[in-house]
C-alpha atoms as a PDB file:
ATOM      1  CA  UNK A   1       0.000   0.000   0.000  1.00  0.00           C
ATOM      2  CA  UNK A   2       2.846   2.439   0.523  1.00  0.00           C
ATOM      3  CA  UNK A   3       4.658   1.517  -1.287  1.00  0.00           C
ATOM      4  CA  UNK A   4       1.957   2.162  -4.164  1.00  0.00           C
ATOM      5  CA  UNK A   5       1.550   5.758  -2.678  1.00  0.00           C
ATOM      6  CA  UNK A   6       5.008   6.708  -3.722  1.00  0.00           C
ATOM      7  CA  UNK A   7       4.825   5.320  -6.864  1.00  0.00           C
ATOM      8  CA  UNK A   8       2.058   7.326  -7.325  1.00  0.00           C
ATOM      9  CA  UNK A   9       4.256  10.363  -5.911  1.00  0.00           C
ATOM     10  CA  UNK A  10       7.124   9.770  -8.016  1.00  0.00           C
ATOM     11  CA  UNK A  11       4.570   9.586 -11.240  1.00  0.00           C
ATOM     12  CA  UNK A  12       3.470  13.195 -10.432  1.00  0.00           C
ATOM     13  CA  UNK A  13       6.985  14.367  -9.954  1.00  0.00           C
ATOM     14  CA  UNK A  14       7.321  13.490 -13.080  1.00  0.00           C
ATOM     15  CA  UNK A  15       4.732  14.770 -14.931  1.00  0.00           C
ATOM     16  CA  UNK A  16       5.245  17.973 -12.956  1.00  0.00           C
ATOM     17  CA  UNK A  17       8.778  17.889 -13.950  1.00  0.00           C
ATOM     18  CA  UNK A  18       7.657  17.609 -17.703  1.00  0.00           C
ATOM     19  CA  UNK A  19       5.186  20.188 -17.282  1.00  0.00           C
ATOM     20  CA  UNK A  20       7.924  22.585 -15.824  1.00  0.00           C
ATOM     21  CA  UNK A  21      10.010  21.846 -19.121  1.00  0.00           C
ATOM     22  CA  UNK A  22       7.194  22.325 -21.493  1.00  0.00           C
ATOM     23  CA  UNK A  23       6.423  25.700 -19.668  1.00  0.00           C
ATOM     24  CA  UNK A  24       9.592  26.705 -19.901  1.00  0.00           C
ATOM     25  CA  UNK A  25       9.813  25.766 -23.719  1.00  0.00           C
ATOM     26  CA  UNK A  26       6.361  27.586 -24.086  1.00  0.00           C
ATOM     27  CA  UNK A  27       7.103  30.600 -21.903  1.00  0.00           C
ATOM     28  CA  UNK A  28      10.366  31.097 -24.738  1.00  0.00           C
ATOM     29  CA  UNK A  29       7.610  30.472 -27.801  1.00  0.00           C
ATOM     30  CA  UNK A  30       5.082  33.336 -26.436  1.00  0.00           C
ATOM     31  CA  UNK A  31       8.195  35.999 -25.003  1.00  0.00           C
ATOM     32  CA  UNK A  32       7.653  37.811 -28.940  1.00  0.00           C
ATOM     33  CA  UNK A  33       3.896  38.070 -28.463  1.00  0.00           C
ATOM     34  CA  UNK A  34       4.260  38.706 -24.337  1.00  0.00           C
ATOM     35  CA  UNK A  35       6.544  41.977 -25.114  1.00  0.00           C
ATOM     36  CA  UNK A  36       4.027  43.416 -27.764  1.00  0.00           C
ATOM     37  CA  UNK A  37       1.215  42.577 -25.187  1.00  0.00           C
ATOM     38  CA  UNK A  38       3.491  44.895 -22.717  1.00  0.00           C
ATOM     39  CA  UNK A  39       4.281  47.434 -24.933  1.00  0.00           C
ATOM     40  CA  UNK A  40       0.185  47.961 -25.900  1.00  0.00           C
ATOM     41  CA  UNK A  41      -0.932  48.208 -22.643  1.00  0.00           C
ATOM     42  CA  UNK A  42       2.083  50.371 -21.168  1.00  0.00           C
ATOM     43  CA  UNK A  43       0.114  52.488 -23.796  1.00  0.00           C
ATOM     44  CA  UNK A  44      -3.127  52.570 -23.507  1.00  0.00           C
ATOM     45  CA  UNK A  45      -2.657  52.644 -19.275  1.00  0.00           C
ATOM     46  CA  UNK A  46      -0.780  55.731 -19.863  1.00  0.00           C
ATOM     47  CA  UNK A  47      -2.066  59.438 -20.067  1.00  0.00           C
ATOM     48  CA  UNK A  48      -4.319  59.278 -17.690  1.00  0.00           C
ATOM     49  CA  UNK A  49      -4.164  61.161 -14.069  1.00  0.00           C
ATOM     50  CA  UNK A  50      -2.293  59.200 -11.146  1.00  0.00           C
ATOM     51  CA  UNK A  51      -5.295  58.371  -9.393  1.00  0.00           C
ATOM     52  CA  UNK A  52      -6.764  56.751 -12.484  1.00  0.00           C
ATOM     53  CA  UNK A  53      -3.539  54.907 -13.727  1.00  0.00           C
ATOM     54  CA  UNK A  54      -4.152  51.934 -11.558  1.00  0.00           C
ATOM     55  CA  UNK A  55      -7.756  51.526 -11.763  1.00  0.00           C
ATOM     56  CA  UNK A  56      -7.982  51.567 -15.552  1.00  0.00           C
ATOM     57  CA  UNK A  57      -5.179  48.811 -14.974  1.00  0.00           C
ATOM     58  CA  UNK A  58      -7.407  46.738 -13.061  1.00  0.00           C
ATOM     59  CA  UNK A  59      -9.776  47.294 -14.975  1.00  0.00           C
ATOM     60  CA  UNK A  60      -7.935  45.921 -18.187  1.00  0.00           C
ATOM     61  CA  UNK A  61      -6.566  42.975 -16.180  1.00  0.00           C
ATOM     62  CA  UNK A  62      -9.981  41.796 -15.408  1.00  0.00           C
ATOM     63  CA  UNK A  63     -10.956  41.867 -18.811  1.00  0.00           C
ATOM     64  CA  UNK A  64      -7.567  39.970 -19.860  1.00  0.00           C
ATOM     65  CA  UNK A  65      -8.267  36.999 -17.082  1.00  0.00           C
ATOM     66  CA  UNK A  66     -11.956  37.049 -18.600  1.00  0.00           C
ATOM     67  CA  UNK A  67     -10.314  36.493 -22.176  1.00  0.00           C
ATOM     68  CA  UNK A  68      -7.973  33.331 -21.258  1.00  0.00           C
ATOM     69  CA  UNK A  69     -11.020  32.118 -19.522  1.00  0.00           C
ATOM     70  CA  UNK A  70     -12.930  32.248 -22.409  1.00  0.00           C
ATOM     71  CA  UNK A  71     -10.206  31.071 -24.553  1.00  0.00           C
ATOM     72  CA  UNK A  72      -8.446  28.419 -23.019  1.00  0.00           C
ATOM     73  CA  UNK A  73     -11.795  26.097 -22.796  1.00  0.00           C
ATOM     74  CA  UNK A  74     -11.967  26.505 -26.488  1.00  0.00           C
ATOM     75  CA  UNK A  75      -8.392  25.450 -27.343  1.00  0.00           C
ATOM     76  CA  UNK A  76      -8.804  22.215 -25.238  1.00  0.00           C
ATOM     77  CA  UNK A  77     -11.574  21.366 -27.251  1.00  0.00           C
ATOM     78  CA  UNK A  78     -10.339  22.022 -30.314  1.00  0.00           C
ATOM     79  CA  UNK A  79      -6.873  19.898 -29.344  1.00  0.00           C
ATOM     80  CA  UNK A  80      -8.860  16.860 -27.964  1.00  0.00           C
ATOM     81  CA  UNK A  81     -11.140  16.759 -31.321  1.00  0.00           C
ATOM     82  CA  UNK A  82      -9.611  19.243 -34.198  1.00  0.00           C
ATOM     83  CA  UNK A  83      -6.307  19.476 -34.008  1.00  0.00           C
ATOM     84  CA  UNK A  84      -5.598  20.387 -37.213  1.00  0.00           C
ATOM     85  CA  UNK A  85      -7.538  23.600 -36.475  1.00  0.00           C
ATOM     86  CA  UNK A  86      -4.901  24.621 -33.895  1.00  0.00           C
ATOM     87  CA  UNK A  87      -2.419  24.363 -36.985  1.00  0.00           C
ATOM     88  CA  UNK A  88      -4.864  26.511 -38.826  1.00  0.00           C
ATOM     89  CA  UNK A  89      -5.427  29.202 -35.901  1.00  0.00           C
ATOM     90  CA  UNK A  90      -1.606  29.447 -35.438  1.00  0.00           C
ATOM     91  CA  UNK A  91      -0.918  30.218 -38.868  1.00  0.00           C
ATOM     92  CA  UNK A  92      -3.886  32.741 -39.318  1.00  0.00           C
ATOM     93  CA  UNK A  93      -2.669  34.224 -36.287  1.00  0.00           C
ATOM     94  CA  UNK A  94       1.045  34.620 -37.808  1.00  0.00           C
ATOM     95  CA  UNK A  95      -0.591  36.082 -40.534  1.00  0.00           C
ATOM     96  CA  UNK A  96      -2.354  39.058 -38.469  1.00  0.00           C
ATOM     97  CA  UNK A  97       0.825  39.280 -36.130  1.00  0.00           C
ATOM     98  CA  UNK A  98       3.107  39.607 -39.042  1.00  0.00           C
ATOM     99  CA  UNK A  99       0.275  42.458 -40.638  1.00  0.00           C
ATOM    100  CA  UNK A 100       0.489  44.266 -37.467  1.00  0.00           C
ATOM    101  CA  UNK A 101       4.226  43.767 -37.344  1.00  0.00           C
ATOM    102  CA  UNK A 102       4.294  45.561 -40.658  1.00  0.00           C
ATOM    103  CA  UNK A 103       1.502  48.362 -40.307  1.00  0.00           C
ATOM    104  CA  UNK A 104       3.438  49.852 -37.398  1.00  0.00           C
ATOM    105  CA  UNK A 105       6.693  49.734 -39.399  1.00  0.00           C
ATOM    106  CA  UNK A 106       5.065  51.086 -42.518  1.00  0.00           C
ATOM    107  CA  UNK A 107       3.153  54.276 -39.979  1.00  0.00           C
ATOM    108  CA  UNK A 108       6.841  55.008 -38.501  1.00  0.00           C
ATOM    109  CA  UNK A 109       8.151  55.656 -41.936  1.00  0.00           C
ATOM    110  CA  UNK A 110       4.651  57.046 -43.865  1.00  0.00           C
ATOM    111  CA  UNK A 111       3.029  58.555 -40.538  1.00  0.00           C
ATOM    112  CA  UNK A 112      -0.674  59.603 -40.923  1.00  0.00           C
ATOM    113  CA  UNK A 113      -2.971  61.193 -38.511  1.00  0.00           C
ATOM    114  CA  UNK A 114      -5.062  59.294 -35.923  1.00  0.00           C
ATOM    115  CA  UNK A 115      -8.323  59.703 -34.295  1.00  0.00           C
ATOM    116  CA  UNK A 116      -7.044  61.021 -30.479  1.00  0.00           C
ATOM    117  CA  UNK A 117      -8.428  57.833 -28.425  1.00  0.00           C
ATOM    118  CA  UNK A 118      -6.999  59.661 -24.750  1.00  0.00           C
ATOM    119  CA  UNK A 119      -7.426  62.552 -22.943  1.00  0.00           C
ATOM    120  CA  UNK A 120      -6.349  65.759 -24.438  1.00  0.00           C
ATOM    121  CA  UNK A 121      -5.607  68.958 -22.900  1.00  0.00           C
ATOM    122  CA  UNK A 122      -8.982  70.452 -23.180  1.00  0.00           C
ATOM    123  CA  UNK A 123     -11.366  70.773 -20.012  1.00  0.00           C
ATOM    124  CA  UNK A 124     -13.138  67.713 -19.745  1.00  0.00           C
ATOM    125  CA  UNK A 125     -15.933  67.164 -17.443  1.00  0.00           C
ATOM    126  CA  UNK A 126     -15.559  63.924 -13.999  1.00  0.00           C
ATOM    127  CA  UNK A 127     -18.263  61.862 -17.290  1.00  0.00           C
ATOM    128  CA  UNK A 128     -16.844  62.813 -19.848  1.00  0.00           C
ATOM    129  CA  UNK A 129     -13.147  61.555 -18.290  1.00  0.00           C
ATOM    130  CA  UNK A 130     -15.162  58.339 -17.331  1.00  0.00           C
ATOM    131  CA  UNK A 131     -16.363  57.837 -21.024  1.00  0.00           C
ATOM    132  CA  UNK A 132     -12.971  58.106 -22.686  1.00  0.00           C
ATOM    133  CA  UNK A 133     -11.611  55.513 -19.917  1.00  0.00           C
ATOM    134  CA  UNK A 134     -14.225  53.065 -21.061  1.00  0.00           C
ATOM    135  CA  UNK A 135     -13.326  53.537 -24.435  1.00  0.00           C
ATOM    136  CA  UNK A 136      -9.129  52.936 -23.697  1.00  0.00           C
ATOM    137  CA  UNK A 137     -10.651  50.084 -21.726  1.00  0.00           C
ATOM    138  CA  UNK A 138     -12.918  48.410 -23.649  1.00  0.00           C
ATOM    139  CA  UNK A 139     -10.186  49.385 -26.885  1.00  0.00           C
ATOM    140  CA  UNK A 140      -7.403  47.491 -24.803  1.00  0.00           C
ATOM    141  CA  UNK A 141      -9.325  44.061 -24.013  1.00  0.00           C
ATOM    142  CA  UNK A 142     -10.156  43.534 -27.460  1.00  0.00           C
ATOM    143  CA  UNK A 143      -6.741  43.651 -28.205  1.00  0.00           C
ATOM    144  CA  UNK A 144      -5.496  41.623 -25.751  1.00  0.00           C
ATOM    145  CA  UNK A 145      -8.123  39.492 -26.690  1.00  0.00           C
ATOM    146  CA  UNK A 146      -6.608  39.112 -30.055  1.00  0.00           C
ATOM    147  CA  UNK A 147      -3.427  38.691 -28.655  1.00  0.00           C
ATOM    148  CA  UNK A 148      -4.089  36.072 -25.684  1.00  0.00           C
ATOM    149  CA  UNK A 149      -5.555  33.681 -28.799  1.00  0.00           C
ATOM    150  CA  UNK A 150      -1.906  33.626 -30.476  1.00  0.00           C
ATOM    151  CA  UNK A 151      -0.451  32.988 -26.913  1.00  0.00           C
ATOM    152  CA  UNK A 152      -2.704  30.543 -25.751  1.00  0.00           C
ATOM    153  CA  UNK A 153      -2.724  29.009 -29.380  1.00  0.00           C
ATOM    154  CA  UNK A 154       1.814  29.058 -29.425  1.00  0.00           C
ATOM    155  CA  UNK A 155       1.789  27.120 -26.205  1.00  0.00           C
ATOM    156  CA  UNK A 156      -1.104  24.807 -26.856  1.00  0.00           C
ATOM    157  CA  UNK A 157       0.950  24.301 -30.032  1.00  0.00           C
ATOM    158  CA  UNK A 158       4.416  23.680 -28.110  1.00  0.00           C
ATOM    159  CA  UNK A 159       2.592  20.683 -26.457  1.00  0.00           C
ATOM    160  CA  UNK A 160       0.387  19.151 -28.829  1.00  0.00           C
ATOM    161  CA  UNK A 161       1.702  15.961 -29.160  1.00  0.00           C
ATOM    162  CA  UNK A 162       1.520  15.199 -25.247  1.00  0.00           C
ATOM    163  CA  UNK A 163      -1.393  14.487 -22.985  1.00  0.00           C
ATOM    164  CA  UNK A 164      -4.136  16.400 -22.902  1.00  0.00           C
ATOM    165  CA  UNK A 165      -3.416  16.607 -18.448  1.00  0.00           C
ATOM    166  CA  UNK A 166      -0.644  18.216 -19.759  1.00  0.00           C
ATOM    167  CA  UNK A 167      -1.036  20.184 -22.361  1.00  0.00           C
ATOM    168  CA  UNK A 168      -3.778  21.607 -19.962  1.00  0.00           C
ATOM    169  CA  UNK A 169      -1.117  22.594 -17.243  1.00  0.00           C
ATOM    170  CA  UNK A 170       1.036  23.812 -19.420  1.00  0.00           C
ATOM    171  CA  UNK A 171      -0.993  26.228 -21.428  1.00  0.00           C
ATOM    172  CA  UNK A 172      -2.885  27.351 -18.590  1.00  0.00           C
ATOM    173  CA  UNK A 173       0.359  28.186 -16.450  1.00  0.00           C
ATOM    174  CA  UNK A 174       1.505  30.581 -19.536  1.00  0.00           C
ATOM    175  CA  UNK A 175      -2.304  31.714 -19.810  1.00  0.00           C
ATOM    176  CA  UNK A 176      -2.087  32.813 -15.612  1.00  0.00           C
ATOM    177  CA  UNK A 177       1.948  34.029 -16.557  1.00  0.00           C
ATOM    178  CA  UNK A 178       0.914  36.145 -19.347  1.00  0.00           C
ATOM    179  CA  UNK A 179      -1.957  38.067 -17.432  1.00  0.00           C
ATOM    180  CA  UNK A 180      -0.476  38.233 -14.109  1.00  0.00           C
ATOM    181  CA  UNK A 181       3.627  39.080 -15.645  1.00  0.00           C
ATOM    182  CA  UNK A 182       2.256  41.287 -17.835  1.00  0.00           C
ATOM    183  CA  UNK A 183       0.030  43.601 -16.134  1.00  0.00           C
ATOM    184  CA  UNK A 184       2.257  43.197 -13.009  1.00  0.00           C
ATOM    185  CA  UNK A 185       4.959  44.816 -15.197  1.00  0.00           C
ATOM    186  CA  UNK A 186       2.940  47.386 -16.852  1.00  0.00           C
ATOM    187  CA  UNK A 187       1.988  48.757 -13.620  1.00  0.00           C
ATOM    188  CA  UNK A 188       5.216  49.383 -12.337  1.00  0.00           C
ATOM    189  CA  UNK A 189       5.793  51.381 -15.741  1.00  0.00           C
ATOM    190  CA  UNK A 190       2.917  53.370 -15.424  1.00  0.00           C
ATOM    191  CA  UNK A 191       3.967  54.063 -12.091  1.00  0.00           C
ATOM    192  CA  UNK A 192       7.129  54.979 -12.864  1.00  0.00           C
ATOM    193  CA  UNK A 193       6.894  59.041 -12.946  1.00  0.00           C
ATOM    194  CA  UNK A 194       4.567  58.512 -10.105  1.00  0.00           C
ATOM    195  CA  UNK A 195       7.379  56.730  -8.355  1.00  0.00           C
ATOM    196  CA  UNK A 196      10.039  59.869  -9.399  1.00  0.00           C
ATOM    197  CA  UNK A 197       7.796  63.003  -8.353  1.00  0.00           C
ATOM    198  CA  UNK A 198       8.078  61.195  -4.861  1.00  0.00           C
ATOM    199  CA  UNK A 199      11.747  60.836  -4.867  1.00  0.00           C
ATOM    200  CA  UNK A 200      12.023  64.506  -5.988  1.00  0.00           C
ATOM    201  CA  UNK A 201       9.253  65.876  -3.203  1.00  0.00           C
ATOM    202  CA  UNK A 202      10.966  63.205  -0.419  1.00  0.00           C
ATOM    203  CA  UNK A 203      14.201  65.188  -1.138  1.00  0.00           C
ATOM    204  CA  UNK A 204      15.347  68.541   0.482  1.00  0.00           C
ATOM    205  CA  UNK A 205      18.251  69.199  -0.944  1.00  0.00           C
ATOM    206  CA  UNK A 206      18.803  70.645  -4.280  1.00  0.00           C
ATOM    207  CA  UNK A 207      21.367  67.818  -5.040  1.00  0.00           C
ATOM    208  CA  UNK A 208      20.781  64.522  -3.760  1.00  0.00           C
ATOM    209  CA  UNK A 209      20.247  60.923  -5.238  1.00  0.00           C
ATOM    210  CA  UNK A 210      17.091  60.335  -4.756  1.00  0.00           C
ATOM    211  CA  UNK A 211      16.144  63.929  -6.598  1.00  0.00           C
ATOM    212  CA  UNK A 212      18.979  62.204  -9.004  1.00  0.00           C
ATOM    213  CA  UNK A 213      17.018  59.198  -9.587  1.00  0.00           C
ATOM    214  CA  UNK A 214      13.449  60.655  -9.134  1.00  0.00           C
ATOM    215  CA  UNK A 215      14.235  62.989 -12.277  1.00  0.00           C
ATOM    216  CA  UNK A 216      15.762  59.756 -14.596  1.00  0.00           C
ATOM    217  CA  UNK A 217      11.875  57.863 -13.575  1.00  0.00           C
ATOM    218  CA  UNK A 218      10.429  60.890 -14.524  1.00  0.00           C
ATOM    219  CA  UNK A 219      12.472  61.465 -18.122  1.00  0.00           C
ATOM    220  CA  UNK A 220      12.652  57.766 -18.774  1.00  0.00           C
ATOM    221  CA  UNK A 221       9.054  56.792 -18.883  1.00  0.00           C
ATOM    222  CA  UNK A 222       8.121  57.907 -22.547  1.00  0.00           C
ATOM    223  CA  UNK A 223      11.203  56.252 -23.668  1.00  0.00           C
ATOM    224  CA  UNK A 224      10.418  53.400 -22.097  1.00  0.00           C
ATOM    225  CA  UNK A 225       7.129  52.659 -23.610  1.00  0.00           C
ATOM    226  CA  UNK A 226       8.730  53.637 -27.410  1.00  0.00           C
ATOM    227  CA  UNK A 227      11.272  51.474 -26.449  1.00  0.00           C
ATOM    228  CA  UNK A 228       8.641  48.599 -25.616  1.00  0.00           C
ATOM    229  CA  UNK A 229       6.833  49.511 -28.578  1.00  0.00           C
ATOM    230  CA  UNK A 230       9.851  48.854 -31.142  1.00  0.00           C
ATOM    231  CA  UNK A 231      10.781  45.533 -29.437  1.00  0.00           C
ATOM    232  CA  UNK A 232       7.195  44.648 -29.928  1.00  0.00           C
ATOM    233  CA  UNK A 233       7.409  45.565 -33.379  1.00  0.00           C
ATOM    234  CA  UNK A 234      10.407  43.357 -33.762  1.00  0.00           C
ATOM    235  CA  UNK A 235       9.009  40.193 -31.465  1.00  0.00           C
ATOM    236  CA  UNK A 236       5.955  40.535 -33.779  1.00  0.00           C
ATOM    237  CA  UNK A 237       7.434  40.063 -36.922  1.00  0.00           C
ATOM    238  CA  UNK A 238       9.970  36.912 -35.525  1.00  0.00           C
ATOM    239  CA  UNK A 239       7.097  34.938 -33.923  1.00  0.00           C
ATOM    240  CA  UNK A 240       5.198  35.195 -37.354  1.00  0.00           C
ATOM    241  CA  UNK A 241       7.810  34.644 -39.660  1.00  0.00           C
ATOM    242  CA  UNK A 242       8.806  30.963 -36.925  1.00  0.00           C
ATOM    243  CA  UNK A 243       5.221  30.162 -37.092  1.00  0.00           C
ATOM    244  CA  UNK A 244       5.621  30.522 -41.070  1.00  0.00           C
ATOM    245  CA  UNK A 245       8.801  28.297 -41.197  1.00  0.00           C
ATOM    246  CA  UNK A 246       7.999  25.936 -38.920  1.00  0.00           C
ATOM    247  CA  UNK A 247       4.249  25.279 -39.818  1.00  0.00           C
ATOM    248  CA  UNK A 248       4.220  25.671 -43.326  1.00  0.00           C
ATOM    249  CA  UNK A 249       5.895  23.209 -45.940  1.00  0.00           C
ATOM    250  CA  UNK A 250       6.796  25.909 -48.771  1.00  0.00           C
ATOM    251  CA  UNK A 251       9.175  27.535 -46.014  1.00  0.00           C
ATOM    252  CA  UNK A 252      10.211  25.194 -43.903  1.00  0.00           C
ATOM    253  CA  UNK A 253      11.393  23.010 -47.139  1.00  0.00           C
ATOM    254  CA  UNK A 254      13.008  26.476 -48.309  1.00  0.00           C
ATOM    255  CA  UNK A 255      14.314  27.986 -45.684  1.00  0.00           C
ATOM    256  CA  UNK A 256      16.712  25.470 -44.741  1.00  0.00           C
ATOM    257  CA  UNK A 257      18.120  25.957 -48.271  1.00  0.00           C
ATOM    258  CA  UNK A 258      19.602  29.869 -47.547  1.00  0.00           C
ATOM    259  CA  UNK A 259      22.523  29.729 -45.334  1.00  0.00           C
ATOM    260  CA  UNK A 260      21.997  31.966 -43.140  1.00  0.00           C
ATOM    261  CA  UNK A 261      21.038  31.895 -39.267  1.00  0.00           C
ATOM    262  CA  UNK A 262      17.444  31.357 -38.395  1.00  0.00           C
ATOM    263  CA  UNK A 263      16.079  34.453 -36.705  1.00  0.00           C
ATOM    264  CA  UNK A 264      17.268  36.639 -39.828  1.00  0.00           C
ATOM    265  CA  UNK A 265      15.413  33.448 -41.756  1.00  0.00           C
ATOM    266  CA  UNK A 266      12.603  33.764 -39.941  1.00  0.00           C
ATOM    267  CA  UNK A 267      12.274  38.447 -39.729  1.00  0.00           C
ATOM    268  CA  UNK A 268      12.931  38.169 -43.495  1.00  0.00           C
ATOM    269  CA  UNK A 269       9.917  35.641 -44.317  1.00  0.00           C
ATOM    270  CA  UNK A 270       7.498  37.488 -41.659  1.00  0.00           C
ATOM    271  CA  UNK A 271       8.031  41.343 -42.645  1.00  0.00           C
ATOM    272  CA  UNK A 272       7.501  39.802 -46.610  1.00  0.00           C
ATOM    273  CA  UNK A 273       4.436  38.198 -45.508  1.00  0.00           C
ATOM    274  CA  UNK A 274       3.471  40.946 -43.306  1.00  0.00           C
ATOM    275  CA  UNK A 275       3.872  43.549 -46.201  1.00  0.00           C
ATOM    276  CA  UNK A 276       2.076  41.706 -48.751  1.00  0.00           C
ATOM    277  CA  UNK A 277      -1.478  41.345 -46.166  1.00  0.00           C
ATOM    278  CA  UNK A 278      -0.827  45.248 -45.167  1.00  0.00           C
ATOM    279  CA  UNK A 279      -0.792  45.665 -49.181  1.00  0.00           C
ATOM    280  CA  UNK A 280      -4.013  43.574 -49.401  1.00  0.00           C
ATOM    281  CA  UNK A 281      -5.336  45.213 -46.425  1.00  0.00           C
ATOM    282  CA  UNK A 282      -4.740  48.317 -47.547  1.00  0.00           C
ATOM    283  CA  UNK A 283      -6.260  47.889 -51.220  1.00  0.00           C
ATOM    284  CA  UNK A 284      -9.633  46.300 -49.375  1.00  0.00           C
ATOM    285  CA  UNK A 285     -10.466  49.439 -47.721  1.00  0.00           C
ATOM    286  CA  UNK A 286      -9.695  51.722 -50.641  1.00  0.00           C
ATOM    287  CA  UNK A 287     -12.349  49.360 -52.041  1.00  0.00           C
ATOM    288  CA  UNK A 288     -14.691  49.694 -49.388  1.00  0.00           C
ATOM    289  CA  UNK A 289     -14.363  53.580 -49.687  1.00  0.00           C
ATOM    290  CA  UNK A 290     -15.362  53.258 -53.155  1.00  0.00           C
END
C-alpha cells in the first residue's frame, strides 16, 4: 500500500517535472507576443491622471483573465477533437501578427494622422473623463483578446503531441503568466513618474540621489514605452515569420536551403508576408471607400 503511494508520488513528480520543461519551452515560444502585449498596454494605461492609472489597470486585467477564460476552454476542445484547427489558428494568427508587425513599421516611416483615443488637454468634465476611460478600456481588451488567442494558441501548439493533463497545465500556467507578468509589469511602468515626483518631493536638498534618480523615472518613462513599442514591433514580426517556417511546408522546405542563421530566416519571411497582407489590407479598404 505504501509503497503504491510513492509510486504514485514519483509519477506526479514526473509529470510535474515535464510540465515545468514544457512551460519553460512555451514561456520562450510566447516571449515575442508577451513583449508586444506589454508594450500595448504600457500604452493605452498611460495618459491618464495618477489616481486613475491603476484603476484603468485593473480594470484591463480583469478583462484579460476574462479572455484566457474564455479562450483556453476553447483550445482544449479544439486539441482533444480538431487538431488540425490549432495548426490553422496558429498560422492565421502569424498572418495578423506579421500584418500588425508591418503596419506599425510602414506608420513610422509614412506617418498619418489618428483619431485622439486619450485625454487631451482640453477641459473635460468627472463623465466625460469616465467615457474616454471606457473607451481605452474596452479598446485594450479587445486587443489583448486578439493577442491572448496567439499565446494561448503558441503554447497549446508547443505541447500538442503530449497528454491532454498536460497540455492543460502547461498552457494554462503561460495563460495565468501572461496576465499576471504582464500587467504586473505594466503597472510598475505606469507608475514609474509617479514613483520619481516622490523621490524629488521626499528630497530637500537641491542635489541629492534620490532627486537624481526621481528625475531619470520621470524622463525615462516615454522612452520606455517607445522602447517597448519597437521591441514589440520586432518580437511581432519573428514569432510570425517561426510560425511561417515551422508550420508551413513551402518555407520550412526552403528555408533550410539559404545559409543563413534562423532568426534573420525567420524576420525576413514574416516582414515579406506581413507587407504583402498590409498591401491587401490596404487595397480592401480603398475598395470599401469606393
Amino acid at each position: 500500500m505504501a509503497s503504491g503511494f510513492f509510486v504514485l508520488l514519483d509519477d506526479i513528480a514526473a509529470i510535474m517535472d515535464d510540465v515545468a520543461v514544457m512551460s519553460k519551452i512555451a514561456a520562450k515560444k510566447t516571449a515575442g507576443i508577451l513583449g508586444d502585449d506589454l508594450a500595448v498596454n504600457a500604452e493605452k494605461a498611460s495618459g491618464f491622471a495618477s489616481s486613475r492609472e491603476l484603476p484603468v489597470l485593473w480594470a484591463i486585467s480583469k478583462g484579460s483573465l476574462l479572455n484566457k477564460i474564455i479562450i483556453l476552454p476553447i483550445a482544449f476542445l479544439l486539441s482533444a477533437f480538431l487538431p488540425v484547427a490549432i495548426i490553422v489558428i496558429l498560422v492565421l494568427g502569424g498572418l495578423f501578427l506579421a500584418y500588425e508587425g508591418a503596419e506599425k513599421i510602414y506608420e513610422y516611416f509614412v506617418p498619418h494622422e489618428h483619431e485622439s483615443e486619450g485625454i487631451t488637454d482640453e477641459v473635460l468634465t468627472e463623465e466625460q473623463i469616465l467615457e474616454v476611460e471606457k473607451g481605452k478600456v474596452k479598446s485594450a481588451i479587445i486587443t489583448d483578446f486578439i493577442l491572448s488567442v496567439e499565446i494561448v494558441i503558441i503554447a497549446l501548439g508547443t505541447v500538442i503531441d503530449e497528454p491532454l493533463t498536460q497540455q492543460i497545465m502547461v498552457t494554462s500556467i503561460i495563460a495565468l503568466i501572461a496576465t499576471i507578468g504582464v500587467y504586473g509589469i505594466v503597472a510598475l511602468i505606469v507608475r514609474m513618474d509617479e514613483a520619481g515626483y516622490k523621490l524629488i518631493k521626499f528630497s530637500k536638498r537641491e542635489k541629492s540621489i534620490s532627486k537624481f534618480i526621481g528625475n531619470i523615472l520621470v524622463k525615462a518613462l516615454p522612452f520606455v514605452i517607445k522602447g517597448l513599442t519597437v521591441i514589440g514591433t520586432i518580437a511581432l514580426i519573428l514569432v510570425a515569420g517561426g510560425i511561417f517556417v515551422h508550420y508551413i511546408p513551402f518555407f520550412h522546405h526552403l528555408v533550410p536551403k539559404i545559409n543563413i542563421p534562423s532568426i534573420i530566416k525567420e524576420f525576413v519571411v514574416g516582414i515579406i508576408l506581413g507587407f504583402i497582407v498590409l498591401v491587401i489590407v490596404n487595397l480592401f479598404k480603398k475598395i470599401i471607400k469606393k
